[in-house]
C-alpha atoms as a PDB file:
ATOM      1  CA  UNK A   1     -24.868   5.438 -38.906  1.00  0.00           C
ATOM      2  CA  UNK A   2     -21.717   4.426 -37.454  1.00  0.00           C
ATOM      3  CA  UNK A   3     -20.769   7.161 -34.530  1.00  0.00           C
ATOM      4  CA  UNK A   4     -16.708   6.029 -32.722  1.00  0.00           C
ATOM      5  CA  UNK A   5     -17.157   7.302 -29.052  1.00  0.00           C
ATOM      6  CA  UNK A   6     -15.713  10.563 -28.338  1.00  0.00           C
ATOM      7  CA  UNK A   7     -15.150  11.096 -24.278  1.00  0.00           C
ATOM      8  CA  UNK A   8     -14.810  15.537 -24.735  1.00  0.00           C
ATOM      9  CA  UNK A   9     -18.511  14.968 -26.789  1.00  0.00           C
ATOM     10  CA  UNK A  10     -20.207  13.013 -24.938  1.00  0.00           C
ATOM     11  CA  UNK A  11     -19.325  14.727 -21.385  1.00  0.00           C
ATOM     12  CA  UNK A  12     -19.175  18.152 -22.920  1.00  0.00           C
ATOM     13  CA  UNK A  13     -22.658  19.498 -21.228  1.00  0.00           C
ATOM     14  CA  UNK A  14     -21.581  19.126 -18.082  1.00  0.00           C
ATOM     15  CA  UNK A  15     -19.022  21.585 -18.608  1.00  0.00           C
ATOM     16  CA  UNK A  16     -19.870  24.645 -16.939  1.00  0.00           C
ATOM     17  CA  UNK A  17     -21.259  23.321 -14.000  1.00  0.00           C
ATOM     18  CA  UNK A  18     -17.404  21.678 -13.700  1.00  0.00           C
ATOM     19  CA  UNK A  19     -14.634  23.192 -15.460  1.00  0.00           C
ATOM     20  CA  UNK A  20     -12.857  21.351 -18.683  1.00  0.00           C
ATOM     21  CA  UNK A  21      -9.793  20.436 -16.313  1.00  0.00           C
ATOM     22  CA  UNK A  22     -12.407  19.405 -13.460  1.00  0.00           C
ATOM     23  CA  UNK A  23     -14.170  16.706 -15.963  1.00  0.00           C
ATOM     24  CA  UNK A  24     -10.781  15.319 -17.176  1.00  0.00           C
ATOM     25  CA  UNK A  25      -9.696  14.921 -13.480  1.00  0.00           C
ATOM     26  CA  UNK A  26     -13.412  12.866 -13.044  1.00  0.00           C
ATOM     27  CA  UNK A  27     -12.273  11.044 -16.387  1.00  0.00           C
ATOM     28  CA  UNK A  28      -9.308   9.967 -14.139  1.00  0.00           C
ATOM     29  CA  UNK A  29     -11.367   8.610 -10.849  1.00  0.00           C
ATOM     30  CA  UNK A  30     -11.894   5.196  -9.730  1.00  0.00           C
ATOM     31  CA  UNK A  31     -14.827   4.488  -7.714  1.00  0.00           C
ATOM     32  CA  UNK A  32     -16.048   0.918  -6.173  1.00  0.00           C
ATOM     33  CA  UNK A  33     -19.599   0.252  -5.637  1.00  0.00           C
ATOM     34  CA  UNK A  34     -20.899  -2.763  -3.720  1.00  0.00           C
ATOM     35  CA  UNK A  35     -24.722  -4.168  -4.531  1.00  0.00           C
ATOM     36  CA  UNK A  36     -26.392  -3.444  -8.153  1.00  0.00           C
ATOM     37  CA  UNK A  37     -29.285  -3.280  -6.935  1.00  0.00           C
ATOM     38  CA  UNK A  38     -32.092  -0.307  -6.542  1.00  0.00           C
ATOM     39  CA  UNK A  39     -28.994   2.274  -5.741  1.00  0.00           C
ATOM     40  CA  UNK A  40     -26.337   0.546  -6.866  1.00  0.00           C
ATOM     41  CA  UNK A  41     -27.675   0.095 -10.515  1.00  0.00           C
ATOM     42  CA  UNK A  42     -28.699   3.760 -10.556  1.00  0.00           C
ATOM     43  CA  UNK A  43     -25.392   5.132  -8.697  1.00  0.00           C
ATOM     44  CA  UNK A  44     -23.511   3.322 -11.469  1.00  0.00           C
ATOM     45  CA  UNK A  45     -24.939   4.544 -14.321  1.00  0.00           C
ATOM     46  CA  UNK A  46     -25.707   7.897 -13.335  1.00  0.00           C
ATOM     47  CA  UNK A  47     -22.067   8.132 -12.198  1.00  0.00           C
ATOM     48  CA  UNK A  48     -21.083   6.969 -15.319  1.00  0.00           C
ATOM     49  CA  UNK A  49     -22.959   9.951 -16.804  1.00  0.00           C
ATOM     50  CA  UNK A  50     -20.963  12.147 -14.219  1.00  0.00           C
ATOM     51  CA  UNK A  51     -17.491  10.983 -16.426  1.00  0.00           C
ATOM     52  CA  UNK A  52     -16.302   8.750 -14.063  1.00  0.00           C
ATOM     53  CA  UNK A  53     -13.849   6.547 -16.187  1.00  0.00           C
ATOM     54  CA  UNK A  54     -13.604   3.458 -13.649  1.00  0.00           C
ATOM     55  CA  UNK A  55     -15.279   1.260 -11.467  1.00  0.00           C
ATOM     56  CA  UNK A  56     -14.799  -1.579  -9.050  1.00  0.00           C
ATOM     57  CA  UNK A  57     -18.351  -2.903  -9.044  1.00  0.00           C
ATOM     58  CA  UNK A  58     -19.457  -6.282  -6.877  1.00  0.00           C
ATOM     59  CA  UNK A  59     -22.804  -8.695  -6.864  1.00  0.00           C
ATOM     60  CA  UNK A  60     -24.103 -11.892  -6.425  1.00  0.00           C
ATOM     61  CA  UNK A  61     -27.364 -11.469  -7.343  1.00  0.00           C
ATOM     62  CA  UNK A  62     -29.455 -11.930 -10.140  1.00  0.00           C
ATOM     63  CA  UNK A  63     -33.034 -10.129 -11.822  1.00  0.00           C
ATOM     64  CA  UNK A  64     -36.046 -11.167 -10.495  1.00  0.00           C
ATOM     65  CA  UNK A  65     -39.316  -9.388 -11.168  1.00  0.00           C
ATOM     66  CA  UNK A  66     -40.384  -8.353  -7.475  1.00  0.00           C
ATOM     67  CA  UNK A  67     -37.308  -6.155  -8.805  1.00  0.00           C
ATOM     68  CA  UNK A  68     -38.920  -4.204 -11.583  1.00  0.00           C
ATOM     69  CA  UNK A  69     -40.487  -1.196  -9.448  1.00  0.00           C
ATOM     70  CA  UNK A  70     -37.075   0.201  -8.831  1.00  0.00           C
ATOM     71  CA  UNK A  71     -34.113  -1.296 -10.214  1.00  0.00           C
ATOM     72  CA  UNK A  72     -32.205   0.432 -13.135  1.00  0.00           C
ATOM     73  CA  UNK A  73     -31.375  -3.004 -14.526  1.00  0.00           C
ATOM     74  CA  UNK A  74     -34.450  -5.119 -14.371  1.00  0.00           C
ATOM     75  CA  UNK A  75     -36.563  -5.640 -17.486  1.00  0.00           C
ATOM     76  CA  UNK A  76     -38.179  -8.712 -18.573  1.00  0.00           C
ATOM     77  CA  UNK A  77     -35.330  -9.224 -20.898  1.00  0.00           C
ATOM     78  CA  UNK A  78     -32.067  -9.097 -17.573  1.00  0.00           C
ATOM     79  CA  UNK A  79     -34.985 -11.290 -15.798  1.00  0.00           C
ATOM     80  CA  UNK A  80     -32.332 -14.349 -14.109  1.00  0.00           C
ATOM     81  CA  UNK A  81     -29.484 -12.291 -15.307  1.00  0.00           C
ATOM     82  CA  UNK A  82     -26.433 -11.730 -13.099  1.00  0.00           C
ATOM     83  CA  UNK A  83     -27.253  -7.760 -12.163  1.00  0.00           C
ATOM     84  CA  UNK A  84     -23.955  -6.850 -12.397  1.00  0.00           C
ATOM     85  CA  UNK A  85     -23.059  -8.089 -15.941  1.00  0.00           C
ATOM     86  CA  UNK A  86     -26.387  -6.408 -16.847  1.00  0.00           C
ATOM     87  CA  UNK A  87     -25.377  -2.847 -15.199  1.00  0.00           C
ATOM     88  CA  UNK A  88     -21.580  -3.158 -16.691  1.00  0.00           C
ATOM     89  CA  UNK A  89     -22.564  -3.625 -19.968  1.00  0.00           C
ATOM     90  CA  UNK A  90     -25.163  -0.582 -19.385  1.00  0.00           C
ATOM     91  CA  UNK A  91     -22.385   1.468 -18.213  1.00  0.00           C
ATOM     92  CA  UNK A  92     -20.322   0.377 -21.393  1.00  0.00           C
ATOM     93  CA  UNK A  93     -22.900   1.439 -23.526  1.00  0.00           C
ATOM     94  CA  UNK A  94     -22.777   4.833 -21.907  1.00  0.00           C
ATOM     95  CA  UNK A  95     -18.823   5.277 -22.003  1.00  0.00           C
ATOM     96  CA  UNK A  96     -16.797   2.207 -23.742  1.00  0.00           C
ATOM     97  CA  UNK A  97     -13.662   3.372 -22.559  1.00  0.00           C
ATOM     98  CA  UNK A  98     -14.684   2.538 -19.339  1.00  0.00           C
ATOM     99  CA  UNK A  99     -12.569   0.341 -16.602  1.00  0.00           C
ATOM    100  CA  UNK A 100     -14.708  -1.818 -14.500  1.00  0.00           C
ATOM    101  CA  UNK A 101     -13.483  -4.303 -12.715  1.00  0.00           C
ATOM    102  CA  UNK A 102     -15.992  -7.123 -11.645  1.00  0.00           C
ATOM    103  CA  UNK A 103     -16.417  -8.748  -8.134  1.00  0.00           C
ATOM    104  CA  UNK A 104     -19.309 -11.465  -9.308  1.00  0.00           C
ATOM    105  CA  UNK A 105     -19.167 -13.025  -6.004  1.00  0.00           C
ATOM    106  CA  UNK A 106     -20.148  -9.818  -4.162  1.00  0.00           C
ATOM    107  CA  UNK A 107     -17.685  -8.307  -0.985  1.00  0.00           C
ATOM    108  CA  UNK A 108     -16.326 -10.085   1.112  1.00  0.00           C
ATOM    109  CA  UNK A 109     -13.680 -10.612   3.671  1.00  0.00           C
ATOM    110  CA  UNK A 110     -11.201 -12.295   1.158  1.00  0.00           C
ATOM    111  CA  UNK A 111     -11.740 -10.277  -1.692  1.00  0.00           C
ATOM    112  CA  UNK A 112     -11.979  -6.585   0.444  1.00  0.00           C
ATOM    113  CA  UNK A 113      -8.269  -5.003  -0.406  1.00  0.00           C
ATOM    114  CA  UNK A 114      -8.783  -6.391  -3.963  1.00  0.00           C
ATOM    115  CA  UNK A 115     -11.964  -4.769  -3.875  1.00  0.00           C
ATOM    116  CA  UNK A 116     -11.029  -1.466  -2.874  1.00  0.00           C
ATOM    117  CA  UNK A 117      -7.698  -1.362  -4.319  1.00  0.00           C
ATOM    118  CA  UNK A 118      -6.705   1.922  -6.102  1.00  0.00           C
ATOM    119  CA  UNK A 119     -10.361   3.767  -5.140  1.00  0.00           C
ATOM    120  CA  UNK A 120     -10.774   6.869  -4.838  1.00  0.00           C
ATOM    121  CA  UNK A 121     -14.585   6.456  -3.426  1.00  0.00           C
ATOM    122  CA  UNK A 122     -16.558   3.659  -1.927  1.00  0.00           C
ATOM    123  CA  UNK A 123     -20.277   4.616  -2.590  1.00  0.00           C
ATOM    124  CA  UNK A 124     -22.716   2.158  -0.605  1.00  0.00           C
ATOM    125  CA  UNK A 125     -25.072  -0.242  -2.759  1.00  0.00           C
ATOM    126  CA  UNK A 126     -25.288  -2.868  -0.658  1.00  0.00           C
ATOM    127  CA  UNK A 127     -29.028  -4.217   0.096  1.00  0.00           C
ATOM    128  CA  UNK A 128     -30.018  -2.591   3.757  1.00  0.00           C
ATOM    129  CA  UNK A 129     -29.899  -5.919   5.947  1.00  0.00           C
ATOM    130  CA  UNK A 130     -26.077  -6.402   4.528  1.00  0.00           C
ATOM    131  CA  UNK A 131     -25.121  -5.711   7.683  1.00  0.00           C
ATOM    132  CA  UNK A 132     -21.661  -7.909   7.849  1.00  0.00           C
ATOM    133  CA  UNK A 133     -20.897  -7.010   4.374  1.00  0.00           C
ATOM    134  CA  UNK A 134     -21.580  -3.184   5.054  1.00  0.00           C
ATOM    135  CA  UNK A 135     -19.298  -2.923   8.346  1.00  0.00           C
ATOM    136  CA  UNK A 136     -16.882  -4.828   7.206  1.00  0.00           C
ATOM    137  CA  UNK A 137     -16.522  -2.087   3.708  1.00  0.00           C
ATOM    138  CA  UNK A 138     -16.799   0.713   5.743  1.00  0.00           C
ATOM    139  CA  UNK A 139     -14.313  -0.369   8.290  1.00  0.00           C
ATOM    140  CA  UNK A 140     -11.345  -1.450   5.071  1.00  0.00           C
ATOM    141  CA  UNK A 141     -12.432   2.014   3.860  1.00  0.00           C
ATOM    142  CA  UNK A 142     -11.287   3.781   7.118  1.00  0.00           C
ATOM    143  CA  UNK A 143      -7.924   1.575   7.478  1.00  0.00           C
ATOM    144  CA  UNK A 144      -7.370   2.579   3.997  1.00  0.00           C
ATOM    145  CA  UNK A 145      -8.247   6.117   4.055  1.00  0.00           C
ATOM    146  CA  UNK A 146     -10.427   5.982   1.614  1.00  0.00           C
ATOM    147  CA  UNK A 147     -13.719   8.511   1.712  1.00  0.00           C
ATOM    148  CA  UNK A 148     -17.187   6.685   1.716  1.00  0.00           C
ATOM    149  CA  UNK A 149     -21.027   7.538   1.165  1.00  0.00           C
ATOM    150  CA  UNK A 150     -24.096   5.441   2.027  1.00  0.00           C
ATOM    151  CA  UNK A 151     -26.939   7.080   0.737  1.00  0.00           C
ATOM    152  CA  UNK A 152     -30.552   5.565   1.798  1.00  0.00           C
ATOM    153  CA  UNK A 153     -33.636   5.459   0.084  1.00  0.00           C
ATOM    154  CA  UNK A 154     -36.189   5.737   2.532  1.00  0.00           C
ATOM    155  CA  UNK A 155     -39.858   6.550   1.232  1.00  0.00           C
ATOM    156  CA  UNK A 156     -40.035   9.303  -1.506  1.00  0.00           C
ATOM    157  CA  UNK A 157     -36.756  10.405  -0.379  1.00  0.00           C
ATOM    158  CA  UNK A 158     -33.397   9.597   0.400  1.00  0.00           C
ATOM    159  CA  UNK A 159     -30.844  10.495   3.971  1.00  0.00           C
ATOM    160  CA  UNK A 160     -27.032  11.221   2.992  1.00  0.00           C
ATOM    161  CA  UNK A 161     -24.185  10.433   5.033  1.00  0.00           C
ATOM    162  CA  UNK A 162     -20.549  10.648   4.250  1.00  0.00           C
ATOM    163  CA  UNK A 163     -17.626   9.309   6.096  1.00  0.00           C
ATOM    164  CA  UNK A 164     -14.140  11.048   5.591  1.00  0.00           C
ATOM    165  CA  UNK A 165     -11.027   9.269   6.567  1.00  0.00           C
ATOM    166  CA  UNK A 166     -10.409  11.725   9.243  1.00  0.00           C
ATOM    167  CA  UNK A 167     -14.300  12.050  10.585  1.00  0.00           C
ATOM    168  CA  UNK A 168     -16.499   9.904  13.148  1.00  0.00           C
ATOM    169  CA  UNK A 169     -16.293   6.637  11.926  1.00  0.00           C
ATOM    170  CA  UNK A 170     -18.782   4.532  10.346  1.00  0.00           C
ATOM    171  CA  UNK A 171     -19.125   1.956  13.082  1.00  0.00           C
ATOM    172  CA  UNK A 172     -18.293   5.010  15.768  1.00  0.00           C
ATOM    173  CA  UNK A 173     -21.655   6.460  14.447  1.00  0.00           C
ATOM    174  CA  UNK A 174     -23.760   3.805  14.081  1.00  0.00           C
ATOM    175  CA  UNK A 175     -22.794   1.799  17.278  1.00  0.00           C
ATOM    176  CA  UNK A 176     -23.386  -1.938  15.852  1.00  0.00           C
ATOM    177  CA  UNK A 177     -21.394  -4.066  17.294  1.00  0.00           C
ATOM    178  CA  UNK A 178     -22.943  -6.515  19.838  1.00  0.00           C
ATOM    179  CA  UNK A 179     -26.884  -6.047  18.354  1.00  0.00           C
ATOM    180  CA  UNK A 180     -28.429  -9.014  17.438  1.00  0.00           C
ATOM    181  CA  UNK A 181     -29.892  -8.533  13.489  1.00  0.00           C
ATOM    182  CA  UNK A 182     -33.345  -6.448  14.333  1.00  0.00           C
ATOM    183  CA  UNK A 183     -31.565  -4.203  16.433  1.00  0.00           C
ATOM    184  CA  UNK A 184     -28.490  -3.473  13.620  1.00  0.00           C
ATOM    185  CA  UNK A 185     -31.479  -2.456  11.196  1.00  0.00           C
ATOM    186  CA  UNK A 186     -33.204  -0.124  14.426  1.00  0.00           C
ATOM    187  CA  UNK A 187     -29.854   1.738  14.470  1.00  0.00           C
ATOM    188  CA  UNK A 188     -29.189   1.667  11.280  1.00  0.00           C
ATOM    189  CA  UNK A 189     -32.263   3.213  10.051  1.00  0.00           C
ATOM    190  CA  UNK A 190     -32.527   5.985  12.660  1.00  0.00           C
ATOM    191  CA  UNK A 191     -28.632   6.642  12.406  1.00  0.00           C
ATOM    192  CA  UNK A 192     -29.459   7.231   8.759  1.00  0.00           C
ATOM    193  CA  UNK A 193     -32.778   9.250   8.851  1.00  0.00           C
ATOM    194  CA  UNK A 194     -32.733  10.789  12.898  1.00  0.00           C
ATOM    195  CA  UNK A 195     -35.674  13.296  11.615  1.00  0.00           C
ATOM    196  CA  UNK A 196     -37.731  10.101  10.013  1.00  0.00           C
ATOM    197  CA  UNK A 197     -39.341  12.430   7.200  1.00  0.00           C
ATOM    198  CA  UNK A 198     -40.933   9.110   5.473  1.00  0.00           C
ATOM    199  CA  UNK A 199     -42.427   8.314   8.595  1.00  0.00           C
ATOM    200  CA  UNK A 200     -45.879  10.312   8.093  1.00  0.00           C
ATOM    201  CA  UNK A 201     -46.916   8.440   5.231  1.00  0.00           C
ATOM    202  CA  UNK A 202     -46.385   5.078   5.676  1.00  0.00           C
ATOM    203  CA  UNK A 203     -49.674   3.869   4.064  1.00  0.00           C
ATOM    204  CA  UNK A 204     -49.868   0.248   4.727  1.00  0.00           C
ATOM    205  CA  UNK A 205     -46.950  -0.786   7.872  1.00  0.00           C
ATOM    206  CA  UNK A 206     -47.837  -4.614   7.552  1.00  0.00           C
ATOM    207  CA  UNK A 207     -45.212  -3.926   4.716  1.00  0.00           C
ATOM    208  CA  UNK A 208     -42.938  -3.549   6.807  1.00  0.00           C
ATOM    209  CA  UNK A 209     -41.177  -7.164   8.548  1.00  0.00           C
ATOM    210  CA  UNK A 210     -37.545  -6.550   9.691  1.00  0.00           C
ATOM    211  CA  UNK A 211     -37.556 -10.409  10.627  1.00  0.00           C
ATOM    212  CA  UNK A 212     -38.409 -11.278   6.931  1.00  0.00           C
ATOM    213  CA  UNK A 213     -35.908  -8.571   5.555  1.00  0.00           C
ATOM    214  CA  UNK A 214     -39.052  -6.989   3.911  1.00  0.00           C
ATOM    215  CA  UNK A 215     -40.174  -3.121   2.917  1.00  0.00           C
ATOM    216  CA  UNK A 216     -41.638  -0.914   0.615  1.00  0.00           C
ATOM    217  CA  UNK A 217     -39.449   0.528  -2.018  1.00  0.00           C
ATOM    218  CA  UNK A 218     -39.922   4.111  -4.558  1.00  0.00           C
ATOM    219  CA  UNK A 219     -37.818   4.547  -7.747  1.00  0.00           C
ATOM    220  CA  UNK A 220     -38.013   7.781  -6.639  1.00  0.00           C
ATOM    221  CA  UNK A 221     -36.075   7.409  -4.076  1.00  0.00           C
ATOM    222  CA  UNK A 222     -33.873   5.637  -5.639  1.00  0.00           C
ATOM    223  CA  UNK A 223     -33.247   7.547  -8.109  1.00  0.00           C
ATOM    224  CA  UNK A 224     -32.439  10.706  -5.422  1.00  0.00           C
ATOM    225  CA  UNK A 225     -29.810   8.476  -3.856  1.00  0.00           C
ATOM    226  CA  UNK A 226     -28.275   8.683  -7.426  1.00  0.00           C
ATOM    227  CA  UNK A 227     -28.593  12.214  -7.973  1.00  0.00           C
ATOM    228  CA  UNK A 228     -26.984  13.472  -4.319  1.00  0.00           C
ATOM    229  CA  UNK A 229     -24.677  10.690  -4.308  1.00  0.00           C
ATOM    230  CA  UNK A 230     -23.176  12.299  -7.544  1.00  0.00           C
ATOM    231  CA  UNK A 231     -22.895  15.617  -6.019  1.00  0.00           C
ATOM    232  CA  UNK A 232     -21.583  14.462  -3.133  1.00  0.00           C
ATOM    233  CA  UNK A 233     -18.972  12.276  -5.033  1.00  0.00           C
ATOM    234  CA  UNK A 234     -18.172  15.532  -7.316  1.00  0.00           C
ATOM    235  CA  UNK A 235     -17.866  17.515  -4.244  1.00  0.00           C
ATOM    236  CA  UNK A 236     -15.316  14.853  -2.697  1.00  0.00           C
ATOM    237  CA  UNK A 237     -13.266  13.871  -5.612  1.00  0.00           C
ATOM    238  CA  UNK A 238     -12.720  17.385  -6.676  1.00  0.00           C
ATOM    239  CA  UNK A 239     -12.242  18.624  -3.278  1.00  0.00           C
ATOM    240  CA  UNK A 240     -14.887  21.171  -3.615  1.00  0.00           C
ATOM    241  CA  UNK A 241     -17.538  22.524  -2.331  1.00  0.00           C
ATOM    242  CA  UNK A 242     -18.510  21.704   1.358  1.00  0.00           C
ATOM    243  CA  UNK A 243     -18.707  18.387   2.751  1.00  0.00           C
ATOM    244  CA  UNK A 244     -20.074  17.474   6.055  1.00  0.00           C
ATOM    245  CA  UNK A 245     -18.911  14.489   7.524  1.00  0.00           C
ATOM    246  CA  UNK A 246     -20.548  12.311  10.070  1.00  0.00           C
ATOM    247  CA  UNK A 247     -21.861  13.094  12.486  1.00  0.00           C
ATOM    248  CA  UNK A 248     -23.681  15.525   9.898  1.00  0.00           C
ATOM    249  CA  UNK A 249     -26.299  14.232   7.252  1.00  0.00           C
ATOM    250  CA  UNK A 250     -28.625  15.488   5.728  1.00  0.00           C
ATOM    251  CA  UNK A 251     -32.630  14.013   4.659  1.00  0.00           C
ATOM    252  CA  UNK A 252     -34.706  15.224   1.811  1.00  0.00           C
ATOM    253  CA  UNK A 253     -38.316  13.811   1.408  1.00  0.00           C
ATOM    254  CA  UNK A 254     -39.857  14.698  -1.973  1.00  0.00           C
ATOM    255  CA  UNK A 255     -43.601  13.509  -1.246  1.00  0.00           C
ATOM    256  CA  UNK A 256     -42.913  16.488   2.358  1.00  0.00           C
ATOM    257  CA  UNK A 257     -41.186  18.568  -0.227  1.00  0.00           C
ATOM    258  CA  UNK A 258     -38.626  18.736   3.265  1.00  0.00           C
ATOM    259  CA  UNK A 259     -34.921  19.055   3.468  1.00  0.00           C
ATOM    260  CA  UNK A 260     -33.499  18.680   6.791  1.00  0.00           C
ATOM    261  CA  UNK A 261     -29.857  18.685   7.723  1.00  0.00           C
ATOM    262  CA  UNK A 262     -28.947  16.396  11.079  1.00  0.00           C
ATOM    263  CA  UNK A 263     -26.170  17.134  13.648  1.00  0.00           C
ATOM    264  CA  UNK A 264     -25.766  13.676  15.860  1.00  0.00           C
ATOM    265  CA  UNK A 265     -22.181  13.334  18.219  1.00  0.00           C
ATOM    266  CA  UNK A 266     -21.370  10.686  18.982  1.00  0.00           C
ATOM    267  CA  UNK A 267     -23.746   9.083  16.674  1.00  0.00           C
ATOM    268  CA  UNK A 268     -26.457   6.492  18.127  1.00  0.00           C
ATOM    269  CA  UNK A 269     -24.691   7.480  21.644  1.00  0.00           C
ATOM    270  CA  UNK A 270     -26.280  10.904  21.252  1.00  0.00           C
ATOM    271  CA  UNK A 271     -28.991  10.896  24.037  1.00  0.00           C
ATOM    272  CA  UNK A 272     -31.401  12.575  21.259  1.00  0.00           C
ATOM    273  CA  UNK A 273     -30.535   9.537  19.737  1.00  0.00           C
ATOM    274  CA  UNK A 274     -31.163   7.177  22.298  1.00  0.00           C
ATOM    275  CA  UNK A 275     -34.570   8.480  22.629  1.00  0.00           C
ATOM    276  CA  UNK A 276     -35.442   7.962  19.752  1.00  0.00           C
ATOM    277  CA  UNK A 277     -34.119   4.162  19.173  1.00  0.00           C
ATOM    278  CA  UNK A 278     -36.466   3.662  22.630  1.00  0.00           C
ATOM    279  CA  UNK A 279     -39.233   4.971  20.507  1.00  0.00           C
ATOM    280  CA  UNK A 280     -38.475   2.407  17.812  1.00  0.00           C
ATOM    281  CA  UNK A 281     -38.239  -0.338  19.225  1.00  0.00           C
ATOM    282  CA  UNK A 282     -41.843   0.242  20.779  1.00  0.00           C
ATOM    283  CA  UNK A 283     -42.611   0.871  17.770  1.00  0.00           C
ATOM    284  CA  UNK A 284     -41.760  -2.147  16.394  1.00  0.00           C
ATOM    285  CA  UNK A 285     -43.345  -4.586  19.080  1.00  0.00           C
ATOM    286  CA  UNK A 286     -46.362  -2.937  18.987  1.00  0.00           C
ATOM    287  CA  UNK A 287     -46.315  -3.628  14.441  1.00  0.00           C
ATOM    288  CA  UNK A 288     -45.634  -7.158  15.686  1.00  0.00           C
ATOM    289  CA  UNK A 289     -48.147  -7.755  17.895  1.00  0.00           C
ATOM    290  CA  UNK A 290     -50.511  -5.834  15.472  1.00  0.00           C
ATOM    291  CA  UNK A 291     -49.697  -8.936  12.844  1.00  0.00           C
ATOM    292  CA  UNK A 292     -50.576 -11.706  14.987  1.00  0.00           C
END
């Protein structure tokens, strides 16, 4: 049975949670995602479910089957596939009026305006240890005044944090510059999750090697970066609702069944903060010296 795509149809259920004029202004919205990976596949499609009509979406990388435990795209039949061709054509399948323009050779410093040209929202994809790549975004976001959302999957859960042009910025928060690589990922992990919800239930921590760029990974988290991410993006794009900025976030932990929201100033500056990232990196040399 042939079936010609019908954008009112297919969108039509999520009227009444948005209004018939909110879903055409959605239809309307550009957003750019950087990294198809485990949240970039999933924010993708599940934005594209949201009525989203267009995308700038950017990777270099292709399936592989370490891969399969979280990632939207990866089946035996994407395995050595670009992932982003894989998730466009996804995303087609779920609205073929879409516009997505492709970045195949990921972000980058020469390709950033082109990147984020005409966005509405930059939603974070990009693989955790991205560090360059990530500042770099975030800072062409602020210069253009464009809003921005990183969500984490960390455990069974996921940590939210938005950056509005006219809140703490994202390198004001996280306080990067200078770190060598292990202590970027220190910051960057506590800046994202300050109450640490996953921590608890860490079964095995030799999985864990910030050296080798190596952790443990849930769909399920993944898939609740997706879902918040979306109402956050909703929220944003349709100016409604309530939004709170950095230094605000927020962490939910299914496997705690916890939701905590986090209040940082000034970021990893915050002597809470500071603390903490002491704690950390204890932490961390004593895991090291545990693996010797």
């Amino acid at each position: 049975m042939s079936v010609s795509f019908d954008y009112d149809a297919a969108f039509s259920r999520n009227v009444g949670w948005v209004t018939q004029g909110e879903q055409q202004s959605l239809r309307g919205k550009r957003i750019a995602i950087a990294g198809m990976g485990g949240v970039g596949g999933s924010h993708l499609l599940t934005l594209a479910r949201l009525g989203i009509g267009a995308f700038n979406i950017a990777d270099f990388d292709t399936f592989d089957i370490v891969n399969f435990n979280r990632q939207a795209g990866a089946t035996m039949s994407s395995l050595g596939q670009p992932k982003m061709a894989v998730l466009a054509e996804r995303a087609r399948d779920i609205n073929p009026a879409l516009d997505i323009r492709t970045f195949p050779e990921g972000v980058t410093l020469d390709n950033l305006e082109r990147f984020l040209e005409g966005v509405d929202l930059y939603v974070d994809g990009l693989d955790f240890f991205a560090f360059d790549a990530r500042r770099a975004t975030f800072a062409a976001c602020r210069r253009l005044g464009i809003p921005a959302i990183t969500a984490a999957p960390l455990g069974m859960g996921t940590a939210v944090l938005a950056f509005l042009p006219d809140s703490l910025s994202f390198e004001d928060y996280f306080c990067l510059d200078g770190c060598d690589e292990e202590e970027m990922a220190i910051r960057f992990l506590l800046g994202l999750s300050p109450a640490m919800l996953q921590r608890g239930y860490l079964a095995d921590p030799s999985r864990v090697n910030l050296a080798e760029h190596r952790g443990p990974s849930t769909v399920a988290a993944c898939e609740l970066c997706a879902g918040v991410t979306a109402v956050e993006s909703l929220k944003i794009l349709l100016g409604r609702g309530v939004v709170r900025p950095a230094p605000h976030g927020f962490q939910f932990d299914a496997y705690r069944q916890r939701f905590v929201r986090t209040w940082r100033p000034g970021g990893n500056r915050n002597p809470l903060q500071r603390i903490a990232l002491w704690v950390a990196r204890r932490q961390l040399r004593g895991m090291r010296g545990a693996r010797v």
